[in-house]
PDB file of N, CA and C in Angstrom:
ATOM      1  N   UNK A   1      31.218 -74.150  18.948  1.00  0.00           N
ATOM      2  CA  UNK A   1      30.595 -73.272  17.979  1.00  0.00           C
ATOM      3  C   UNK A   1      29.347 -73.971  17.453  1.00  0.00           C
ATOM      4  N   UNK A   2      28.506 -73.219  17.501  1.00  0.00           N
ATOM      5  CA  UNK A   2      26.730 -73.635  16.886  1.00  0.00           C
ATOM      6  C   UNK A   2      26.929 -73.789  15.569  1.00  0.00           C
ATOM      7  N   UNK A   3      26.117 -74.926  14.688  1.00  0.00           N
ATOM      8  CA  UNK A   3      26.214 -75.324  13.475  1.00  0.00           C
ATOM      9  C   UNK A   3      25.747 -73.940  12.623  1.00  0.00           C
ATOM     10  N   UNK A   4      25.109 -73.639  13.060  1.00  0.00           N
ATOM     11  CA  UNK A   4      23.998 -72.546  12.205  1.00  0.00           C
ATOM     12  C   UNK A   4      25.368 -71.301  12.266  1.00  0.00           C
ATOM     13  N   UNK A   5      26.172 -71.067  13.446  1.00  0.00           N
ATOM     14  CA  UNK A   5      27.236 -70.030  13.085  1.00  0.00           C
ATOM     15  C   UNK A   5      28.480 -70.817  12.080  1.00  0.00           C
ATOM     16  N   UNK A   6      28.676 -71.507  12.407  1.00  0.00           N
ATOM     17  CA  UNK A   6      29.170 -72.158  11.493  1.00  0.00           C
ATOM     18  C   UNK A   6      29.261 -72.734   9.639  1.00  0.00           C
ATOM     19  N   UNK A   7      28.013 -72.761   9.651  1.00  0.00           N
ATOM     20  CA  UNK A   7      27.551 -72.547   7.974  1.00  0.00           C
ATOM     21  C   UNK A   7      27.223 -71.091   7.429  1.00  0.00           C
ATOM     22  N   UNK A   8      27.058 -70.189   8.310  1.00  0.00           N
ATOM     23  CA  UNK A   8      26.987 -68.795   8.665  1.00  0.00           C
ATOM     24  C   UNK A   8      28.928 -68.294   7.779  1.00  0.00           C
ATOM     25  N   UNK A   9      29.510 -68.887   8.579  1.00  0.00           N
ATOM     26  CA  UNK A   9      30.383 -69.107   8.155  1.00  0.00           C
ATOM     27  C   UNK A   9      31.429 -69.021   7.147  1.00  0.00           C
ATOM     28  N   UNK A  10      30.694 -70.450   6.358  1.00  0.00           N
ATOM     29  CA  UNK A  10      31.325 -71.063   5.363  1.00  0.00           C
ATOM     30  C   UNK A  10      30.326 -70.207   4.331  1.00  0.00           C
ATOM     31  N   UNK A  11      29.528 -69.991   4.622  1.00  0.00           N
ATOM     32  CA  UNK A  11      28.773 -69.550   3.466  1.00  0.00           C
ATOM     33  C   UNK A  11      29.148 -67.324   2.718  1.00  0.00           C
ATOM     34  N   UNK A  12      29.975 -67.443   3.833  1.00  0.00           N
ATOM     35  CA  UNK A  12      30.536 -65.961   3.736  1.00  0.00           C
ATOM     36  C   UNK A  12      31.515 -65.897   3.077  1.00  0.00           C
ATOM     37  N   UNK A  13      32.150 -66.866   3.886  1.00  0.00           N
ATOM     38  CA  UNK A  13      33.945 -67.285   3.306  1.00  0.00           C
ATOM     39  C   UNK A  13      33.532 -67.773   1.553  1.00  0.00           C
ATOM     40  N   UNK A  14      32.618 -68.814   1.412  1.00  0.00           N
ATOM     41  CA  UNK A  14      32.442 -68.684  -0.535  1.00  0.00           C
ATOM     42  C   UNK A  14      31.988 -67.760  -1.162  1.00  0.00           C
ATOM     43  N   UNK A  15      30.864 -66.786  -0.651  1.00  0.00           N
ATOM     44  CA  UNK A  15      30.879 -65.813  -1.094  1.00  0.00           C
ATOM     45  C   UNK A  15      31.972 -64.401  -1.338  1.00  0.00           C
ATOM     46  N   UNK A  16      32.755 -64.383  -0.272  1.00  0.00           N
ATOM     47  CA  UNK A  16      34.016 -63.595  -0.346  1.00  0.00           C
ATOM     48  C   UNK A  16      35.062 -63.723  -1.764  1.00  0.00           C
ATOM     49  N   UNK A  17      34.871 -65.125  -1.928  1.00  0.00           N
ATOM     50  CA  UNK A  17      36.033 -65.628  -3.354  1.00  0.00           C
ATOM     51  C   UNK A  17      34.744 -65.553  -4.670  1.00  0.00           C
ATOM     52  N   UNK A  18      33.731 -64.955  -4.708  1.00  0.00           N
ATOM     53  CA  UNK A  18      32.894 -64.929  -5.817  1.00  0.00           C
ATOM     54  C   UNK A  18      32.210 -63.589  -5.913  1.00  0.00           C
ATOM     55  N   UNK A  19      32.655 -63.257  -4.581  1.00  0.00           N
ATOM     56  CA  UNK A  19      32.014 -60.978  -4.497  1.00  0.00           C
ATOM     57  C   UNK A  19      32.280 -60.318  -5.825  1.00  0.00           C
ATOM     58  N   UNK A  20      32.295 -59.222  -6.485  1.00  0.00           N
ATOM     59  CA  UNK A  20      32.740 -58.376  -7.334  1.00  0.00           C
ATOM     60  C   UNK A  20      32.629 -57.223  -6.669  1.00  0.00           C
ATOM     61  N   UNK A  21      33.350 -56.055  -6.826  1.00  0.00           N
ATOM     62  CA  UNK A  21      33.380 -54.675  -6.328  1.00  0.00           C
ATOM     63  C   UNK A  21      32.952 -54.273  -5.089  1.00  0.00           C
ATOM     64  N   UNK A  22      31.823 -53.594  -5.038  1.00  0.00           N
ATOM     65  CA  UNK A  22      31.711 -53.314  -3.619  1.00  0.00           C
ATOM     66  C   UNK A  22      30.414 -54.155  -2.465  1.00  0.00           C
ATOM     67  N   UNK A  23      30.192 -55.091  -3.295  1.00  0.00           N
ATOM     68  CA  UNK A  23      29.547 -56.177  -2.754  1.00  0.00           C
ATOM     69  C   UNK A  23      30.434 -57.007  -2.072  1.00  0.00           C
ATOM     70  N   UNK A  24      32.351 -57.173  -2.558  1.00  0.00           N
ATOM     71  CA  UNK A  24      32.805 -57.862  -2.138  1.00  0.00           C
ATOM     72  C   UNK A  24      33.188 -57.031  -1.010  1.00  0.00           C
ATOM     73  N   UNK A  25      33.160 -55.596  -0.515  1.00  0.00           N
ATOM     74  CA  UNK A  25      33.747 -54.943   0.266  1.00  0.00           C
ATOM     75  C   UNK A  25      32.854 -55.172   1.319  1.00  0.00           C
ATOM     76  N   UNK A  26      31.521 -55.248   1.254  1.00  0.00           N
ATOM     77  CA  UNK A  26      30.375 -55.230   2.343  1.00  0.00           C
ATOM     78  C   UNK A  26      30.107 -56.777   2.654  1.00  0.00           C
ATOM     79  N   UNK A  27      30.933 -57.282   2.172  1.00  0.00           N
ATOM     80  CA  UNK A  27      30.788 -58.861   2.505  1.00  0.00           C
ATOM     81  C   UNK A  27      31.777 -59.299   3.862  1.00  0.00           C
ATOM     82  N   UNK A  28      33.321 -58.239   3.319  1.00  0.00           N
ATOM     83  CA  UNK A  28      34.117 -58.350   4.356  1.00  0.00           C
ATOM     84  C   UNK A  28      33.560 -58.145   5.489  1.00  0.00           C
ATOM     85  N   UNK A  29      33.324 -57.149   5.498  1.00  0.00           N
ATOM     86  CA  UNK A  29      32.830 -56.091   6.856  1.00  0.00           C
ATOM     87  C   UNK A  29      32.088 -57.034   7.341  1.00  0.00           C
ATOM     88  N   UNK A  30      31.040 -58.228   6.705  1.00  0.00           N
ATOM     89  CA  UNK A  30      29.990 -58.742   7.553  1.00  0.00           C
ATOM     90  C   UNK A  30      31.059 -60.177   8.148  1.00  0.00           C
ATOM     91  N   UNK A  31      31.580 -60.940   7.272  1.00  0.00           N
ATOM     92  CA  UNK A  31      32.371 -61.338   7.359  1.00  0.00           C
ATOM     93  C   UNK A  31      33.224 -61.334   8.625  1.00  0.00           C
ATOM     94  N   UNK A  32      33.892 -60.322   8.900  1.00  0.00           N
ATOM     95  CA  UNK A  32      35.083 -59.799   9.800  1.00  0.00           C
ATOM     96  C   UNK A  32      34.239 -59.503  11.121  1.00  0.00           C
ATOM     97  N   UNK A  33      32.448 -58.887  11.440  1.00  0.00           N
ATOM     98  CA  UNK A  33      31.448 -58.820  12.231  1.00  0.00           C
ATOM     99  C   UNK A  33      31.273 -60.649  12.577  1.00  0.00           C
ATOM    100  N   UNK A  34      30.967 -61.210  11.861  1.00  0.00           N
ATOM    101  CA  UNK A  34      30.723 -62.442  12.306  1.00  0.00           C
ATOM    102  C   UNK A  34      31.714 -63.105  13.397  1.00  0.00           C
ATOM    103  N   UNK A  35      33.242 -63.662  12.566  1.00  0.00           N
ATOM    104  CA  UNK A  35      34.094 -63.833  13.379  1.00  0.00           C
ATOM    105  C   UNK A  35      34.235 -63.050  14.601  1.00  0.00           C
ATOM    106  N   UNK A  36      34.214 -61.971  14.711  1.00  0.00           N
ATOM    107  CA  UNK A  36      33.820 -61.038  16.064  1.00  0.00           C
ATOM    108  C   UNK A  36      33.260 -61.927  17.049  1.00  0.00           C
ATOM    109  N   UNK A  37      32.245 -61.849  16.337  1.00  0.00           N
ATOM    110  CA  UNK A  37      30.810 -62.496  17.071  1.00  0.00           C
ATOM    111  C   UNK A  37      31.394 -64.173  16.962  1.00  0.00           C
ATOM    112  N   UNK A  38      31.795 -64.755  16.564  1.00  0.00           N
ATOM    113  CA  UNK A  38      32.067 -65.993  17.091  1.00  0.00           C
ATOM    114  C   UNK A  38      33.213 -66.200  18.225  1.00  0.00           C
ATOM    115  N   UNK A  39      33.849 -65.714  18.170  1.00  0.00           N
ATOM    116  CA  UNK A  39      35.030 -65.351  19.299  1.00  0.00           C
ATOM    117  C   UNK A  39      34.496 -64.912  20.387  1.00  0.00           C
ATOM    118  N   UNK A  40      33.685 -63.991  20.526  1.00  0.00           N
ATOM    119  CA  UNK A  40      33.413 -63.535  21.856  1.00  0.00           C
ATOM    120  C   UNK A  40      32.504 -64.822  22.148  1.00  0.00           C
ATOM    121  N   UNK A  41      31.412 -65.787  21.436  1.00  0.00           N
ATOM    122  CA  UNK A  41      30.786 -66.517  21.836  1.00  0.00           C
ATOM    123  C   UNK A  41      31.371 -67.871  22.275  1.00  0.00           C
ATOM    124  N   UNK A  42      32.427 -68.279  21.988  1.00  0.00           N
ATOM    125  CA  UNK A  42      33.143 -68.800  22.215  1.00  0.00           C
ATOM    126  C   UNK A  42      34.108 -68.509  23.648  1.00  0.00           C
ATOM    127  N   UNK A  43      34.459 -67.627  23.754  1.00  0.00           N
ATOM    128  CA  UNK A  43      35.289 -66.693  25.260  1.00  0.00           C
ATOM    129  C   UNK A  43      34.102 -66.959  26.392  1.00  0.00           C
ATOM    130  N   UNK A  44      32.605 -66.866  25.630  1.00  0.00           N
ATOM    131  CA  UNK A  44      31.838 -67.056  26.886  1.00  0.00           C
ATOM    132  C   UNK A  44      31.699 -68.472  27.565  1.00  0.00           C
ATOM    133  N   UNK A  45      31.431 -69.314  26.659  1.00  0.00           N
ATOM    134  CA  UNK A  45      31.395 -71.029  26.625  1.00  0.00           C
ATOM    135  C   UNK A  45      32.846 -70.897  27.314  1.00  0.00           C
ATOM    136  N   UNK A  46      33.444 -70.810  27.020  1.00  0.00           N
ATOM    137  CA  UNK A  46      35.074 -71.102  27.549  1.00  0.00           C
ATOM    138  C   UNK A  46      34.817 -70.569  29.326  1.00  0.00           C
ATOM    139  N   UNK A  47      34.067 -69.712  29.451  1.00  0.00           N
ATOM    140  CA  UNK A  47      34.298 -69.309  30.739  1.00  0.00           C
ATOM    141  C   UNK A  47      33.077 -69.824  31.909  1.00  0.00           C
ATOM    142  N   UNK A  48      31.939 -70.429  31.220  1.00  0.00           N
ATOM    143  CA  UNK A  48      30.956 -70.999  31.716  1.00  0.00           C
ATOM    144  C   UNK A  48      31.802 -72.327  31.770  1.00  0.00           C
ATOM    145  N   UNK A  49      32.240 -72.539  30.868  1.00  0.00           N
ATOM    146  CA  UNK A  49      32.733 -74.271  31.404  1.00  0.00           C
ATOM    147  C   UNK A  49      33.878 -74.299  32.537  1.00  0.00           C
ATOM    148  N   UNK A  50      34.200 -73.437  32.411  1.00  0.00           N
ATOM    149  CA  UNK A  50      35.437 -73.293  33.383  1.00  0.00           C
ATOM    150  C   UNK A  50      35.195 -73.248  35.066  1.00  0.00           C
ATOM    151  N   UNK A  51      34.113 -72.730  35.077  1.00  0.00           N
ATOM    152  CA  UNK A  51      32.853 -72.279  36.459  1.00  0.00           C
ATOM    153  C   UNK A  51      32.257 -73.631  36.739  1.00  0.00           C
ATOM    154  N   UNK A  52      33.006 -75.077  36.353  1.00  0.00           N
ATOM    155  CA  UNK A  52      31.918 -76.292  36.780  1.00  0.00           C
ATOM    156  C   UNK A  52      32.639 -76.898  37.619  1.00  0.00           C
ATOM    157  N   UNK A  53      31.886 -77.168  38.580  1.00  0.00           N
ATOM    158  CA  UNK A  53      32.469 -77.715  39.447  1.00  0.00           C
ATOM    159  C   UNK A  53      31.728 -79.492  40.061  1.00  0.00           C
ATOM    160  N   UNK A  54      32.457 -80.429  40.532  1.00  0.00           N
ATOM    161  CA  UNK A  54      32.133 -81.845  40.980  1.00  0.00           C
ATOM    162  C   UNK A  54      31.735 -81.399  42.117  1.00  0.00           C
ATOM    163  N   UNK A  55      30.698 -82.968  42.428  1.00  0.00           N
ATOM    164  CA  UNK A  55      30.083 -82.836  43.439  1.00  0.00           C
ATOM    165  C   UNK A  55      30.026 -84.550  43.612  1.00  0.00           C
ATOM    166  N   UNK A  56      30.668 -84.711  44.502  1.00  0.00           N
ATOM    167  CA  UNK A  56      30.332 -86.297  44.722  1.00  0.00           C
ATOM    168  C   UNK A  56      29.038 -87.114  45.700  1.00  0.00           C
ATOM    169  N   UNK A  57      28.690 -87.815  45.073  1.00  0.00           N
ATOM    170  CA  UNK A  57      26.973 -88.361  45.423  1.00  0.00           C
ATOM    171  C   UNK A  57      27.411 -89.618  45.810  1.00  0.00           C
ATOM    172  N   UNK A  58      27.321 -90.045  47.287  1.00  0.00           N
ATOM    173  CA  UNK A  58      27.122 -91.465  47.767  1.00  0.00           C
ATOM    174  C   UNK A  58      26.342 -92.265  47.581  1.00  0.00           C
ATOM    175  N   UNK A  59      26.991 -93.355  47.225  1.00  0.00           N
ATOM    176  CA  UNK A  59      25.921 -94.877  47.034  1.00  0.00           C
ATOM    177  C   UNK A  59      25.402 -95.126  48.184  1.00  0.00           C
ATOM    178  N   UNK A  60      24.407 -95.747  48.698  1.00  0.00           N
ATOM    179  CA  UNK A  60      23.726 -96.478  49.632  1.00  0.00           C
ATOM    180  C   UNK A  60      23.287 -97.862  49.080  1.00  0.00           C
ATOM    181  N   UNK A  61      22.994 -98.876  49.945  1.00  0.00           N
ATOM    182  CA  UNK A  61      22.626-100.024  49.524  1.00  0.00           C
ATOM    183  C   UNK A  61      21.027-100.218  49.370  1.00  0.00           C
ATOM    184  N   UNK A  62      20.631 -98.880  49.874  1.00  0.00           N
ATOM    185  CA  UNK A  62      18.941 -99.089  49.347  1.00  0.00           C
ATOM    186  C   UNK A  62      18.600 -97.783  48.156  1.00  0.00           C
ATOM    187  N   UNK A  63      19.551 -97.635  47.365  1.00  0.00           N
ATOM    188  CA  UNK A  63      19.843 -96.772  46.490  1.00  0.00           C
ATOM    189  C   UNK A  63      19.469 -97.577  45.539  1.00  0.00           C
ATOM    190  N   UNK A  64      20.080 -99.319  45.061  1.00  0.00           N
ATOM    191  CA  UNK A  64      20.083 -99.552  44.310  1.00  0.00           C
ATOM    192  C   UNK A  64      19.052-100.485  44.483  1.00  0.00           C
ATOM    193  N   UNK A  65      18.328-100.857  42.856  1.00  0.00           N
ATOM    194  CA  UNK A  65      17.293-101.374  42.670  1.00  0.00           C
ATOM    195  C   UNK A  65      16.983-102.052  41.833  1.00  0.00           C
ATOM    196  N   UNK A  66      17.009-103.459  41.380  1.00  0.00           N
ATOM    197  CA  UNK A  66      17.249-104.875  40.379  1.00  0.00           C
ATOM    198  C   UNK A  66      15.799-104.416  39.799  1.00  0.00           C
ATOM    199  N   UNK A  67      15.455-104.133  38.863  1.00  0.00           N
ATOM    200  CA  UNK A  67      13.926-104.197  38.285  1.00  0.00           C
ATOM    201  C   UNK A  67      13.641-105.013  37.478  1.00  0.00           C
ATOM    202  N   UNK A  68      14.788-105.728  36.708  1.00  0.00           N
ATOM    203  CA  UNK A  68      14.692-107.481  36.174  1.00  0.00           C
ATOM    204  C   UNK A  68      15.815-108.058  36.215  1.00  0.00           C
ATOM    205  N   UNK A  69      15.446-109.169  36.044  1.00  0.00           N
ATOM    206  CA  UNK A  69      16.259-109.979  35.720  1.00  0.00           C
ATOM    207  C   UNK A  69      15.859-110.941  34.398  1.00  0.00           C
ATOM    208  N   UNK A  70      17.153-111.228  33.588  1.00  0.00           N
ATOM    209  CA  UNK A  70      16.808-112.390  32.123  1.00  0.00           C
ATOM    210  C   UNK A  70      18.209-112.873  31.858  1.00  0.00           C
ATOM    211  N   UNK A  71      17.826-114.331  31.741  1.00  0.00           N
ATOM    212  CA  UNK A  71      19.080-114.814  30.896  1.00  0.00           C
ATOM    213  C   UNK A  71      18.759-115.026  29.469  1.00  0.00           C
ATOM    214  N   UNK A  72      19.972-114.432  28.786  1.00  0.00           N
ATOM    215  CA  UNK A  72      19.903-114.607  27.438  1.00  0.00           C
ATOM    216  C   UNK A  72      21.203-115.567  26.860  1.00  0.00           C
ATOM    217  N   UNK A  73      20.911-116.621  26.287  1.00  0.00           N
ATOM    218  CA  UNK A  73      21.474-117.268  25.528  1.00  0.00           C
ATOM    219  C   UNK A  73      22.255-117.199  24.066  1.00  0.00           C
ATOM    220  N   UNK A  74      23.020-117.260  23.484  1.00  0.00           N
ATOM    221  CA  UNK A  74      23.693-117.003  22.346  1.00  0.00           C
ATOM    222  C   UNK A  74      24.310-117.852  21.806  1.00  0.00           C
ATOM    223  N   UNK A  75      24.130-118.392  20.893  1.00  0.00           N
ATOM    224  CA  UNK A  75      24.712-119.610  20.414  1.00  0.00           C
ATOM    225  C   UNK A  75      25.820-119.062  19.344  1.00  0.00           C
ATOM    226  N   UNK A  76      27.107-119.800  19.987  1.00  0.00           N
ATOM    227  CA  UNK A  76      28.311-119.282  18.823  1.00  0.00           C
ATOM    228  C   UNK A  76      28.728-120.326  17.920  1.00  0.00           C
ATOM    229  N   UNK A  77      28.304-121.887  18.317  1.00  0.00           N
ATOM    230  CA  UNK A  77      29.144-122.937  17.511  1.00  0.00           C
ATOM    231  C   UNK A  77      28.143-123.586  16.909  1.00  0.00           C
TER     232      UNK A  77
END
């Protein structure tokens, strides 16, 4: 879940416990739309990740390539 739906969120859910009358009724509704909308966005991620698949890549010995070398010293005593 994206941060921005997420404070999206939280910021509904405190407003819900501070609504009065029918502000608190049109809060639900957006409220109860959101979660909607996070669930299905979520079902999608769930199903794109599910679609990944490995692919294994061979080493070769002229693959690899030393570009320095350093000794570093550390004195512990």
């Amino acid at each position: 879940m994206s941060k921005s739906l997420f404070v999206c969120g939280f910021v509904l859910t405190c407003l819900l416990g501070r609504g009065a009358g029918a502000q608190s009724g049109h809060l639900e509704i957006l409220h109860a739309k959101l979660q909607d909308q996070i669930i299905s966005i979520q079902r999608e991620h769930d199903a794109l990740a599910t679609s990944i698949e490995s692919v294994a890549i061979d080493l070769e010995k002229s693959d690899i390539r030393v570009a320095e070398t350093k000794l570093v010293w550390i004195p512990v005593a």
